[in-house]
C-alpha atoms as a PDB file:
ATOM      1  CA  UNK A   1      80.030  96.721 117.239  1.00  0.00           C
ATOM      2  CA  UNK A   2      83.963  96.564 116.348  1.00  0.00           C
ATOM      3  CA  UNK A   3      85.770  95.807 119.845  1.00  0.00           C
ATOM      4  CA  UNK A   4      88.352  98.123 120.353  1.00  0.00           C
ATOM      5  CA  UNK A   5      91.025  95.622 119.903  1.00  0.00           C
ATOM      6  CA  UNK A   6      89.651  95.124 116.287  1.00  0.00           C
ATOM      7  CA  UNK A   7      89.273  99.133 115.138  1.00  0.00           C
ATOM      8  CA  UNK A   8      92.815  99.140 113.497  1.00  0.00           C
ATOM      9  CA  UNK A   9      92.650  95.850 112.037  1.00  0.00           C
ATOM     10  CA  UNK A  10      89.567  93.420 110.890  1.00  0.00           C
ATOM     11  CA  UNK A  11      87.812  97.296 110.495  1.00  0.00           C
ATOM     12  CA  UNK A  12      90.276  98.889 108.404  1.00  0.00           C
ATOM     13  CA  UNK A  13      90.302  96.573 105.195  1.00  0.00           C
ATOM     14  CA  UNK A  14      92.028  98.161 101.943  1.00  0.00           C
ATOM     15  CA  UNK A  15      90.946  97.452  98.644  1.00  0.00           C
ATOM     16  CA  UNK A  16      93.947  98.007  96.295  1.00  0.00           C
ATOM     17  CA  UNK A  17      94.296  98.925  92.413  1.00  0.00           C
ATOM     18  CA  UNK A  18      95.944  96.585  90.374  1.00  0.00           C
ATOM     19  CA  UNK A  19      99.449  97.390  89.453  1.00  0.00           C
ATOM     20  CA  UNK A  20     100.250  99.333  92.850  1.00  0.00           C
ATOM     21  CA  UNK A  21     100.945  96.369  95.157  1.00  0.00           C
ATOM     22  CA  UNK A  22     103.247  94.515  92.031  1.00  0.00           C
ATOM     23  CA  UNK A  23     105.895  97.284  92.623  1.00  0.00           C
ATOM     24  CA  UNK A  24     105.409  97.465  96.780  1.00  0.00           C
ATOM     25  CA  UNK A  25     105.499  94.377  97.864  1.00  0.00           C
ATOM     26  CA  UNK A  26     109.013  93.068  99.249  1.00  0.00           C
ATOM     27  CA  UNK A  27     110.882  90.387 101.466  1.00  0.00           C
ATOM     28  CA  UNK A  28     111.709  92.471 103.673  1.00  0.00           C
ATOM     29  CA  UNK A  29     109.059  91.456 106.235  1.00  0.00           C
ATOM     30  CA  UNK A  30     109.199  87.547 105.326  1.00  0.00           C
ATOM     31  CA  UNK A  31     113.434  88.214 106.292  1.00  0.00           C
ATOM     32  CA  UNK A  32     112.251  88.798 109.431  1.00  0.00           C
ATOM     33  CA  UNK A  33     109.618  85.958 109.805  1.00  0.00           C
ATOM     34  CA  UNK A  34     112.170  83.519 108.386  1.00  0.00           C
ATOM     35  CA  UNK A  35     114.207  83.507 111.407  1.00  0.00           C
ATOM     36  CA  UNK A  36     112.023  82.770 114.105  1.00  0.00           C
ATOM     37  CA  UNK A  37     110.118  80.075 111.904  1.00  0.00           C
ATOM     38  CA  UNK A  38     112.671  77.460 111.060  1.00  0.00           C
ATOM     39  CA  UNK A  39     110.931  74.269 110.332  1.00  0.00           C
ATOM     40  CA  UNK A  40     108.424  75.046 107.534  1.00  0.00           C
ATOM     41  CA  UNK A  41     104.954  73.667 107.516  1.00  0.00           C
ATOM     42  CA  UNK A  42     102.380  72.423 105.076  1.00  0.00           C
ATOM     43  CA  UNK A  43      98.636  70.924 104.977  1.00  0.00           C
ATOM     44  CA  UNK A  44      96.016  70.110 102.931  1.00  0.00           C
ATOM     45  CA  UNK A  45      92.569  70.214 103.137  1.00  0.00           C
ATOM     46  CA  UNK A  46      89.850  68.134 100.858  1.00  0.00           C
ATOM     47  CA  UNK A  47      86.436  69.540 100.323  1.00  0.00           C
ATOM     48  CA  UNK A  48      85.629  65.866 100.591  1.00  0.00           C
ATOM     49  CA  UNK A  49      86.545  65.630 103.970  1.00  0.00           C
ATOM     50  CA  UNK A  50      84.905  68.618 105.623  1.00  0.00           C
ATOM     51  CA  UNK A  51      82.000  68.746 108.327  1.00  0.00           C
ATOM     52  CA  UNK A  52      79.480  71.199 107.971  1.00  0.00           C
ATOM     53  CA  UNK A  53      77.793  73.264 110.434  1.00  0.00           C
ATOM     54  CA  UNK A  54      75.412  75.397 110.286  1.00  0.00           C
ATOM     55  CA  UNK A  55      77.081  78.960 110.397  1.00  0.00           C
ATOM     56  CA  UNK A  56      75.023  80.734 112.880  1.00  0.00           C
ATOM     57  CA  UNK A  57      73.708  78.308 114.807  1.00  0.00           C
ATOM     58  CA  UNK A  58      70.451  80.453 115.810  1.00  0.00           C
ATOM     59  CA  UNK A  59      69.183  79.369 113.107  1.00  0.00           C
ATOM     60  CA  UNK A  60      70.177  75.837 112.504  1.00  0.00           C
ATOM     61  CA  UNK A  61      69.820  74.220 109.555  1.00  0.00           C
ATOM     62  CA  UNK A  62      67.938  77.404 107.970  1.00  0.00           C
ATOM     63  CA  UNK A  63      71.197  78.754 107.799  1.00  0.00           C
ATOM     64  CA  UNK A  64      74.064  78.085 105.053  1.00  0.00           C
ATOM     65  CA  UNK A  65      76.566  75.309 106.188  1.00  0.00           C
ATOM     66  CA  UNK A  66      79.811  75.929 106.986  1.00  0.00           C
ATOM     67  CA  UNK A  67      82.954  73.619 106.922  1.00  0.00           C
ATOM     68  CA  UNK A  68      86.303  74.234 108.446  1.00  0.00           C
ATOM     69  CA  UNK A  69      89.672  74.821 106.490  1.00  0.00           C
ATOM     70  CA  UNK A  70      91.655  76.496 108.899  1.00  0.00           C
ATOM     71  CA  UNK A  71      91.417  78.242 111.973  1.00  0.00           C
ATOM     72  CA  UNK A  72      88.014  78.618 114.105  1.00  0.00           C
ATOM     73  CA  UNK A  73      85.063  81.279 113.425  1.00  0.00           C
ATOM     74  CA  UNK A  74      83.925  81.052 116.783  1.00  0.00           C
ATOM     75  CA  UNK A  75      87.643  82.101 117.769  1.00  0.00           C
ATOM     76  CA  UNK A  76      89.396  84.718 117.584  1.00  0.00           C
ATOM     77  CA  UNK A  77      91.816  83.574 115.332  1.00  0.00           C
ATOM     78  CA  UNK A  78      92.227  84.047 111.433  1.00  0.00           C
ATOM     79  CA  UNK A  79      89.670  81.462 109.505  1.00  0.00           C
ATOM     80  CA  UNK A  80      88.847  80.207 106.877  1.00  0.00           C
ATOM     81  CA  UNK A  81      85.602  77.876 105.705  1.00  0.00           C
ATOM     82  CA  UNK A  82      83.287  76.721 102.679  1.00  0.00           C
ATOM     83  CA  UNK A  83      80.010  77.615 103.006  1.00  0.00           C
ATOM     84  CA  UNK A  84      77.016  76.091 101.388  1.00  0.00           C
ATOM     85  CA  UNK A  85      73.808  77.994 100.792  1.00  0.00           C
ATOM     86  CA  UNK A  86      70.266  76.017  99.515  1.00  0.00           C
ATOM     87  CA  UNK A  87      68.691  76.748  96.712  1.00  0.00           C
ATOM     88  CA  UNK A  88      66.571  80.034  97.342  1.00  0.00           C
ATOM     89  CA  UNK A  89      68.123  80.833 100.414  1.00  0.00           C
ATOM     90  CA  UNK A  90      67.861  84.277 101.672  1.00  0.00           C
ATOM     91  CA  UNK A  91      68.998  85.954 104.961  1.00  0.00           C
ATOM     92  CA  UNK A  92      67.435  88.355 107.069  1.00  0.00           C
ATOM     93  CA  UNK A  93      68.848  91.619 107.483  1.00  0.00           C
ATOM     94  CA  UNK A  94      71.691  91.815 109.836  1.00  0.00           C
ATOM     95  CA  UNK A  95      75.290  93.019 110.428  1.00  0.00           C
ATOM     96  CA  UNK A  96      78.354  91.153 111.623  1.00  0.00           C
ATOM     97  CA  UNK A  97      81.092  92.307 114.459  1.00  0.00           C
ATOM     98  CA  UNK A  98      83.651  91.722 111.706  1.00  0.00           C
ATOM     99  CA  UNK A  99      84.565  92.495 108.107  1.00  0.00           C
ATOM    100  CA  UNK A 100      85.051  89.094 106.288  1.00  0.00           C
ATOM    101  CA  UNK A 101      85.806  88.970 102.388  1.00  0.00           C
ATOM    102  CA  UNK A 102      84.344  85.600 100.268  1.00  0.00           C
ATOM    103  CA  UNK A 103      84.938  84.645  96.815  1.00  0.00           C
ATOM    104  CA  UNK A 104      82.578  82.199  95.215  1.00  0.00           C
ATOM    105  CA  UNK A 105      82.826  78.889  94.044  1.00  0.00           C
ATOM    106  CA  UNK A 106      79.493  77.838  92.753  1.00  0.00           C
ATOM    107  CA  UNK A 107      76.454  78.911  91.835  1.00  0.00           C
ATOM    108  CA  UNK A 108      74.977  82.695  92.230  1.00  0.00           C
ATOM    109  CA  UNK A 109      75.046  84.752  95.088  1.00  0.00           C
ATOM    110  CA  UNK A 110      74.010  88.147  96.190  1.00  0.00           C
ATOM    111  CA  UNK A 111      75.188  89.915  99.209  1.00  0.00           C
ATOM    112  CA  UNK A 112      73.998  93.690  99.543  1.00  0.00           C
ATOM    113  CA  UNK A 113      71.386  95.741 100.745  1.00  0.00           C
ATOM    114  CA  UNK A 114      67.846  94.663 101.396  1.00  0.00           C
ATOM    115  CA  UNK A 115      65.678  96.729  99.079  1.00  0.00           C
ATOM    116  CA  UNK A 116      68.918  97.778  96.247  1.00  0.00           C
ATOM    117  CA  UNK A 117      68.702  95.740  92.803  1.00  0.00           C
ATOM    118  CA  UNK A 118      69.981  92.262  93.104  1.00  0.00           C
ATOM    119  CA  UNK A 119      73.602  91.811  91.380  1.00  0.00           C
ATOM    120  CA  UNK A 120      74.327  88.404  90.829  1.00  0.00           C
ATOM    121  CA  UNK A 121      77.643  87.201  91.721  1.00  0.00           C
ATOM    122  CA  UNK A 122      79.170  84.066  89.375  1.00  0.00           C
ATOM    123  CA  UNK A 123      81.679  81.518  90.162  1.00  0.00           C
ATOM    124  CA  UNK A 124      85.170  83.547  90.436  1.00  0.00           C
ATOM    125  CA  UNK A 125      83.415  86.766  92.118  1.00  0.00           C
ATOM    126  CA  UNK A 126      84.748  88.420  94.686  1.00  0.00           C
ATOM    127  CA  UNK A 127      83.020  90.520  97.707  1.00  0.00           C
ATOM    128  CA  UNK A 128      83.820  92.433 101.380  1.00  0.00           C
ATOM    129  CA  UNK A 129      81.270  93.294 103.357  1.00  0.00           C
ATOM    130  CA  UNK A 130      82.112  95.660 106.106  1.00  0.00           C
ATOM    131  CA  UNK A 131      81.652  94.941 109.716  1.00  0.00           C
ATOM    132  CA  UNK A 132      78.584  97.084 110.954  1.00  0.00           C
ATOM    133  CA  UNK A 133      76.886  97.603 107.627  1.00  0.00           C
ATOM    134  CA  UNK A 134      73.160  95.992 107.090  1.00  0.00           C
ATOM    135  CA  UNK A 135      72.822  93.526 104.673  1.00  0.00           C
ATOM    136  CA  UNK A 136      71.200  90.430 102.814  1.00  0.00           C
ATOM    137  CA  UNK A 137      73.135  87.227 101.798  1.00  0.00           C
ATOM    138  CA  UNK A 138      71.200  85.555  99.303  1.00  0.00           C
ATOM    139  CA  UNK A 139      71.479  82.250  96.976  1.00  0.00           C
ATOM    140  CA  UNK A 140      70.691  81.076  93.581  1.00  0.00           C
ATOM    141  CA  UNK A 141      66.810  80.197  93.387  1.00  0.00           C
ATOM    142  CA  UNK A 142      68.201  76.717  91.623  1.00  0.00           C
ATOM    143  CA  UNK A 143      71.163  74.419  92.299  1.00  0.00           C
ATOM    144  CA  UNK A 144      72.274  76.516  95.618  1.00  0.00           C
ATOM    145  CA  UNK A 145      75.361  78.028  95.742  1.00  0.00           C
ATOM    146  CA  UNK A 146      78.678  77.821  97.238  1.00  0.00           C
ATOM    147  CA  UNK A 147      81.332  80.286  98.337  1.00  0.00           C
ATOM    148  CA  UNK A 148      84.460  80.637 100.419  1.00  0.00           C
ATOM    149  CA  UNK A 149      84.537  83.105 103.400  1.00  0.00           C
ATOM    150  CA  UNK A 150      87.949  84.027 105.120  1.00  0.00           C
ATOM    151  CA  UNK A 151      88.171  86.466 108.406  1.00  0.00           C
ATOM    152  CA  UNK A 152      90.934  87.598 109.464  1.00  0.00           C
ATOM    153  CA  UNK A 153      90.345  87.593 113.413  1.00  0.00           C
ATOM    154  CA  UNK A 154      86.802  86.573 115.224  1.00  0.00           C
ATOM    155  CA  UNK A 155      84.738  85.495 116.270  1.00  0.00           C
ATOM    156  CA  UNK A 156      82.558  85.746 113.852  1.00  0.00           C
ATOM    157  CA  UNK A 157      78.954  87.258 115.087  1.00  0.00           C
ATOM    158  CA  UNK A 158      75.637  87.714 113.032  1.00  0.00           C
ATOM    159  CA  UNK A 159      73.901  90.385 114.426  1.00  0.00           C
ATOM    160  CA  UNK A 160      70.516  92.531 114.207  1.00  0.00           C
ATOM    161  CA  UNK A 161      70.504  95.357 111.753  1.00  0.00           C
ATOM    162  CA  UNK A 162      69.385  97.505 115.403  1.00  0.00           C
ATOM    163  CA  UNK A 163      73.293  97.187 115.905  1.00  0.00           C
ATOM    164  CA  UNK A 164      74.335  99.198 113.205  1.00  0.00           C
ATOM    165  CA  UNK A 165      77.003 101.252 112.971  1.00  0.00           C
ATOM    166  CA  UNK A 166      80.102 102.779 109.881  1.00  0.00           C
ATOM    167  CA  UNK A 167      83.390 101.646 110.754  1.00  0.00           C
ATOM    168  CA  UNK A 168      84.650 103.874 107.527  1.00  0.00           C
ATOM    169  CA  UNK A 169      84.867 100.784 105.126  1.00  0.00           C
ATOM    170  CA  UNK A 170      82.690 100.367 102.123  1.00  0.00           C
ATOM    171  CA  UNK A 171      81.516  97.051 100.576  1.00  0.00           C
ATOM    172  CA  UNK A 172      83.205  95.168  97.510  1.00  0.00           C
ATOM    173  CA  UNK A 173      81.606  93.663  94.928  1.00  0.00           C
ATOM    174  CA  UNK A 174      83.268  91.913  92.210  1.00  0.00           C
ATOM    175  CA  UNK A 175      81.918  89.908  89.870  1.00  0.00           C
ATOM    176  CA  UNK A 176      84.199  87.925  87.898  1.00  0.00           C
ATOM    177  CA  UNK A 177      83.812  89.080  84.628  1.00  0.00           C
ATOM    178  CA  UNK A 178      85.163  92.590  85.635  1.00  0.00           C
ATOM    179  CA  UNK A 179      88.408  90.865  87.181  1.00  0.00           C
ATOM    180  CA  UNK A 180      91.217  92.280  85.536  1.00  0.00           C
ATOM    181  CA  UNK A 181      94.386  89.711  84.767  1.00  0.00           C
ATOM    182  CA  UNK A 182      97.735  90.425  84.481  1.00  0.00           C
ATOM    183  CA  UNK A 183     100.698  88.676  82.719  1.00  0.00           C
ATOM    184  CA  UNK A 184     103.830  87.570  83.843  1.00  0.00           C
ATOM    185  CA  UNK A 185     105.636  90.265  81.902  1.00  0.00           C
ATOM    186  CA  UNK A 186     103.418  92.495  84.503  1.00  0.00           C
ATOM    187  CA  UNK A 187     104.174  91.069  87.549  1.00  0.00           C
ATOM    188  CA  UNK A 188     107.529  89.866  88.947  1.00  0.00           C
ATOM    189  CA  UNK A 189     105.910  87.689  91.206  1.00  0.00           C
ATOM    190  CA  UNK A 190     104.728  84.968  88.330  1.00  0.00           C
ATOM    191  CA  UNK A 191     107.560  83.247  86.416  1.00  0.00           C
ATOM    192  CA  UNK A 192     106.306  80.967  83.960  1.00  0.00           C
ATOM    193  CA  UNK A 193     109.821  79.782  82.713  1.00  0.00           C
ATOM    194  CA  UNK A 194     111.427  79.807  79.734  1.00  0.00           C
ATOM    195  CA  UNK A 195     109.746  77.038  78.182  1.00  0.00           C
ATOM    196  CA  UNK A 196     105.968  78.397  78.301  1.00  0.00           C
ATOM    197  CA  UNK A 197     104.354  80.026  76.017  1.00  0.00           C
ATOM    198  CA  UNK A 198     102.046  82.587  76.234  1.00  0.00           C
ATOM    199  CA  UNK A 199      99.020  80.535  76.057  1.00  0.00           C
ATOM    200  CA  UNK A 200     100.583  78.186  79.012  1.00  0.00           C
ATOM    201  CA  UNK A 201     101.585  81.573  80.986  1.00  0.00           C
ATOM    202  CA  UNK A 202      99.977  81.817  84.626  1.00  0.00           C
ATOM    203  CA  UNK A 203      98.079  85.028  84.989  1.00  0.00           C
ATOM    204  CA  UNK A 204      97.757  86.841  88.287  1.00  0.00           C
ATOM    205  CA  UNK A 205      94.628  89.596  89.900  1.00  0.00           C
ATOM    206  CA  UNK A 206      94.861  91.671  92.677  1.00  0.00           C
ATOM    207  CA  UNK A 207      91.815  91.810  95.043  1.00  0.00           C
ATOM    208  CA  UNK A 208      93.295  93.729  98.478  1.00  0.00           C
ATOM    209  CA  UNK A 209      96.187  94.281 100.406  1.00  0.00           C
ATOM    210  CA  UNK A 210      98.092  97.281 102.561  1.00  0.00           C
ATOM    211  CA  UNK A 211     100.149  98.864  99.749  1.00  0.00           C
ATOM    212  CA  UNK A 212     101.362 101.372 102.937  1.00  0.00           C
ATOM    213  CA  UNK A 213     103.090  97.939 104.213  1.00  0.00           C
ATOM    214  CA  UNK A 214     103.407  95.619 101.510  1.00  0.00           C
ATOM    215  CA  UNK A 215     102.629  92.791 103.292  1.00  0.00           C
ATOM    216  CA  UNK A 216      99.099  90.762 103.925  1.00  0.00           C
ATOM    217  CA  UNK A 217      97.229  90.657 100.520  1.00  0.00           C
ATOM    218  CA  UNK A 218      95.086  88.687  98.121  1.00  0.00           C
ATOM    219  CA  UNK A 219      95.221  87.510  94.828  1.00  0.00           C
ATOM    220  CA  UNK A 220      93.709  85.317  92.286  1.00  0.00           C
ATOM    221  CA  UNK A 221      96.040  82.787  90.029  1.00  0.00           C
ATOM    222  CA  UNK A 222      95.002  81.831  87.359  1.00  0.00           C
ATOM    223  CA  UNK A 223      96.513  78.445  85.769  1.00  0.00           C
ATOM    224  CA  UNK A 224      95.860  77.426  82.217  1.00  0.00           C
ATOM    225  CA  UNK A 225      94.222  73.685  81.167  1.00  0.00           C
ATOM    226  CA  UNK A 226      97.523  71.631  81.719  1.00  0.00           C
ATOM    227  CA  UNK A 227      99.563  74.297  83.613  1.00  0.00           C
ATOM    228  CA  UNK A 228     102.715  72.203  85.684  1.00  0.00           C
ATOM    229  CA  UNK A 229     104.972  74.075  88.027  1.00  0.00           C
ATOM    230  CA  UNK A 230     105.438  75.308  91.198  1.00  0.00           C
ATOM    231  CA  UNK A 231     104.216  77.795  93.657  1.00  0.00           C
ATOM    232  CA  UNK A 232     106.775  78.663  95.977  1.00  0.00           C
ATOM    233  CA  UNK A 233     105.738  80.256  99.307  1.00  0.00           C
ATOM    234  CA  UNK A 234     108.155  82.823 101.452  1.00  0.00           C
ATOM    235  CA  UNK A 235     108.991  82.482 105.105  1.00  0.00           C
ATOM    236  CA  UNK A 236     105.464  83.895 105.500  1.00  0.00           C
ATOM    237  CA  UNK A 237     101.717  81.746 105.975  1.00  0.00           C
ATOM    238  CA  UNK A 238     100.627  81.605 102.508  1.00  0.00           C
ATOM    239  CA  UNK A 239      96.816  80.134 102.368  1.00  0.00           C
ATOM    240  CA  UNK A 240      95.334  78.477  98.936  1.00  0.00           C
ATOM    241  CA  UNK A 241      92.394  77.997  97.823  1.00  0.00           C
ATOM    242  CA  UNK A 242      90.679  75.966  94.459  1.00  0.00           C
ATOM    243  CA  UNK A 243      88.100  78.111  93.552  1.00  0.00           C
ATOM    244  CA  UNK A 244      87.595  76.401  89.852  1.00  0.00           C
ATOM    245  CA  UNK A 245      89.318  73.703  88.034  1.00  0.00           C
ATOM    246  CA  UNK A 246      91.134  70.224  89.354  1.00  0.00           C
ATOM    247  CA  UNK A 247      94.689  71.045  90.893  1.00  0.00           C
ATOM    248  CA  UNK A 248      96.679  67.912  91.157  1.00  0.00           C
ATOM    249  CA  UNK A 249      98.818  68.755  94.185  1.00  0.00           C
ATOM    250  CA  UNK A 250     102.373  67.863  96.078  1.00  0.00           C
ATOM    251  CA  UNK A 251     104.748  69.113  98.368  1.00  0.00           C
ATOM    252  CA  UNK A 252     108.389  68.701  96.629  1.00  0.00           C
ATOM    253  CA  UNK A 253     109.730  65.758  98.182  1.00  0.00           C
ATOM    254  CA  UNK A 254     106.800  64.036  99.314  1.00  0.00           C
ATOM    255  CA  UNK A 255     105.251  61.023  96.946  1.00  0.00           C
ATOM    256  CA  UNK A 256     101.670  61.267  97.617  1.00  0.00           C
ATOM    257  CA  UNK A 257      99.331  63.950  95.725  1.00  0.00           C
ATOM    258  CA  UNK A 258      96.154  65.016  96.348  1.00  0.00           C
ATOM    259  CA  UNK A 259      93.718  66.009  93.810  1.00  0.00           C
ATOM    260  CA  UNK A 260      92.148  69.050  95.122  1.00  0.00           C
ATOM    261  CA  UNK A 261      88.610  70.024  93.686  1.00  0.00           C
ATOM    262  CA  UNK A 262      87.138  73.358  93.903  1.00  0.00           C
ATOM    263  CA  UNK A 263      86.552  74.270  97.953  1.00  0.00           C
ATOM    264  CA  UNK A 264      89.854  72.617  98.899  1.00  0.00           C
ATOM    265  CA  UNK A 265      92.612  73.938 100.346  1.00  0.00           C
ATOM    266  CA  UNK A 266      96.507  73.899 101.061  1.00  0.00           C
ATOM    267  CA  UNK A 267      98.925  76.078 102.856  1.00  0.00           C
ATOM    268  CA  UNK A 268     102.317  76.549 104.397  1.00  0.00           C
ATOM    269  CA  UNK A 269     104.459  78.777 106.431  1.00  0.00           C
ATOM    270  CA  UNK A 270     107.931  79.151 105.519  1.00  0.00           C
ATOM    271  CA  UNK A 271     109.708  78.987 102.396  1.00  0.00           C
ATOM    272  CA  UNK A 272     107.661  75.506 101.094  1.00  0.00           C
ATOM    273  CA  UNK A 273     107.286  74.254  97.167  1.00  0.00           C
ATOM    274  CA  UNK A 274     103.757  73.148  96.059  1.00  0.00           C
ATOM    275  CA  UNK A 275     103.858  71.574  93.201  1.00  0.00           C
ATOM    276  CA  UNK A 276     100.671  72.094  91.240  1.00  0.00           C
ATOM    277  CA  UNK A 277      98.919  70.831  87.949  1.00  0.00           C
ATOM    278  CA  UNK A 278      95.880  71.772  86.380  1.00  0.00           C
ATOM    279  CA  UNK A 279      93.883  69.070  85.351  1.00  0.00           C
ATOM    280  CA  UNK A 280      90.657  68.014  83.515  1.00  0.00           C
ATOM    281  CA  UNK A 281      91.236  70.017  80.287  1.00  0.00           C
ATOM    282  CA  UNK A 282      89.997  73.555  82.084  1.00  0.00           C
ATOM    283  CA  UNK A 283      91.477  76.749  83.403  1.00  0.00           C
ATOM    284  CA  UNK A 284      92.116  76.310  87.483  1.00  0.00           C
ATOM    285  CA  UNK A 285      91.935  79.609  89.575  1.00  0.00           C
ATOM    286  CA  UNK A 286      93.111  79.679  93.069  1.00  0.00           C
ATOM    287  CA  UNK A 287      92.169  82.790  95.623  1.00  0.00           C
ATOM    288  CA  UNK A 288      96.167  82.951  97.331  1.00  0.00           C
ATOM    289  CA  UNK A 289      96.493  84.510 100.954  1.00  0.00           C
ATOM    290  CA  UNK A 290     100.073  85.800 101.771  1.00  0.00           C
ATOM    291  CA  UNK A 291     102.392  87.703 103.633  1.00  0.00           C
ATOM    292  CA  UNK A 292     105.126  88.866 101.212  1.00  0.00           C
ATOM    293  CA  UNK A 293     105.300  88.071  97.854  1.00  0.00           C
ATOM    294  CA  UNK A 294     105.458  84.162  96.574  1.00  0.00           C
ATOM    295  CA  UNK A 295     106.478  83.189  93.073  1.00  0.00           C
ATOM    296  CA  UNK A 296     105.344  80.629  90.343  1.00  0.00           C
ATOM    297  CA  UNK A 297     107.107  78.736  87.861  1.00  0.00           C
ATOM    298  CA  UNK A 298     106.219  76.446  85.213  1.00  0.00           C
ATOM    299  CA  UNK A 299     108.355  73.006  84.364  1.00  0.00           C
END
């Protein structure tokens, strides 16, 4: 069950509508984180480089793999990892101590309720699923599947379904052909410069957040084939993730780039410039984590 210390957090997870958190959202609160962060901070994460495990180790390999991109699931600290599920792979039922949300990357997955009819979920689909609440994960029956899974404290348990219990949340589910995009003349957050046009515009989707605070929420950006720019991140952590496309990426200032497939990561905390391009002649959409708002530009 939800430990105490968790009720008003990890168990109260707000799904928001799309145009409310546009207007809400200030920098108010990243004022405030500004000045006892100084120095900002950056990183990078390759899918290449990561080392899975399996992600509940009761049942070893049987289970989908999971490799770290920030944090620790066995911790009780926000986290973040890839997972990787084989082809066919289905879960018992069971619950989890936690709500965690996961968007996926590749493949088809299901996640729902044992005996309900299966919904597919496609690359670009997001889901919730509520700590307490019984459930199946399940994978593609060919070519596997794989997703990204964020939490935003642990550790993260899998538990029987004898556990059960309602914590008040309700399950999201997604899938990406229902995600609704905005344009920049939408949403003051995305500035695609003067010298864009509309077909080289960066669109934006809202997937949760605290509209009562304005402050942690989660978004997908969406960058078109060829997109250069910037995303700029506030004195807040702002997390990234590729979920499709090749982003070329560099922190302003810095020579090197990385190019980041989908499953790879960067992030930063304080006011930081990521310079991003979408390569290989296809859209790139990236699941963004903040506190605050952050803005995009195109150059």
């Amino acid at each position: 069950m939800c430990h105490p210390k968790h009720q008003a957090n990890k168990c109260n997870l707000s799904t928001l509508s799309a145009l409310a958190v546009a207007l809400v959202v200030t920098a108010w609160g990243c004022a405030q984180v500004q000045a006892t962060e100084p120095k900002p901070k950056a990183e990078v994460v390759l899918r290449s480089n990561l080392k899975f495990v399996p992600l509940n180790p009761a049942r070893g390999d049987a289970a989908p793999q999971a490799g770290v991109l920030w944090g620790d699931i066995r911790k009780d600290v926000p986290s973040g990892v890839l997972l990787r599920f084989a082809a066919g792979f289905s879960s018992p039922p069971h619950i989890h101590n936690i709500t965690y949300r996961a968007v996926v990357i590749s493949g088809a997955i299901y996640n729902g309720g044992e005996n309900a009819t299966k919904l597919w979920m496609g690359p670009g689909s997001f889901w919730t699923q509520p700590a307490g609440e019984p459930h199946i994960t399940a994978g593609a029956a060919s070519g596997g599947a794989t997703a990204f899974l964020e939490i935003m404290e642990g550790p993260y348990l899998v538990q029987p379904s004898k556990l059960a219990f309602d914590n008040g949340e309700r399950p999201v589910n997604l899938e990406a052909r229902n995600v609704v995009w905005l344009n920049p003349s939408d949403v003051t957050w995305v500035d695609s410069g003067a010298k864009s046009s509309a077909s080289q515009s960066a669109k934006i989707a809202f997937l949760w957040g605290s509209p009562d605070t304005g402050i942690k929420n989660g978004t997908f950006l969406k960058l078109p084939a060829g997109f250069q720019g910037k995303l700029v991140g506030n004195a807040s952590q702002l997390r990234a993730v590729v979920i499709r496309g090749e982003v070329a990426h560099q922190l302003t200032g810095k020579p090197e780039s990385s190019k980041l497939m989908p499953g790879s990561y960067f992030g930063s905390k304080g006011r930081v410039q990521h310079r991003v391009l979408c390569e290989g002649g296809s859209e790139c959409i990236i699941y963004v984590r903040t506190e605050c708002k952050y803005e995009v530009a195109s150059s």
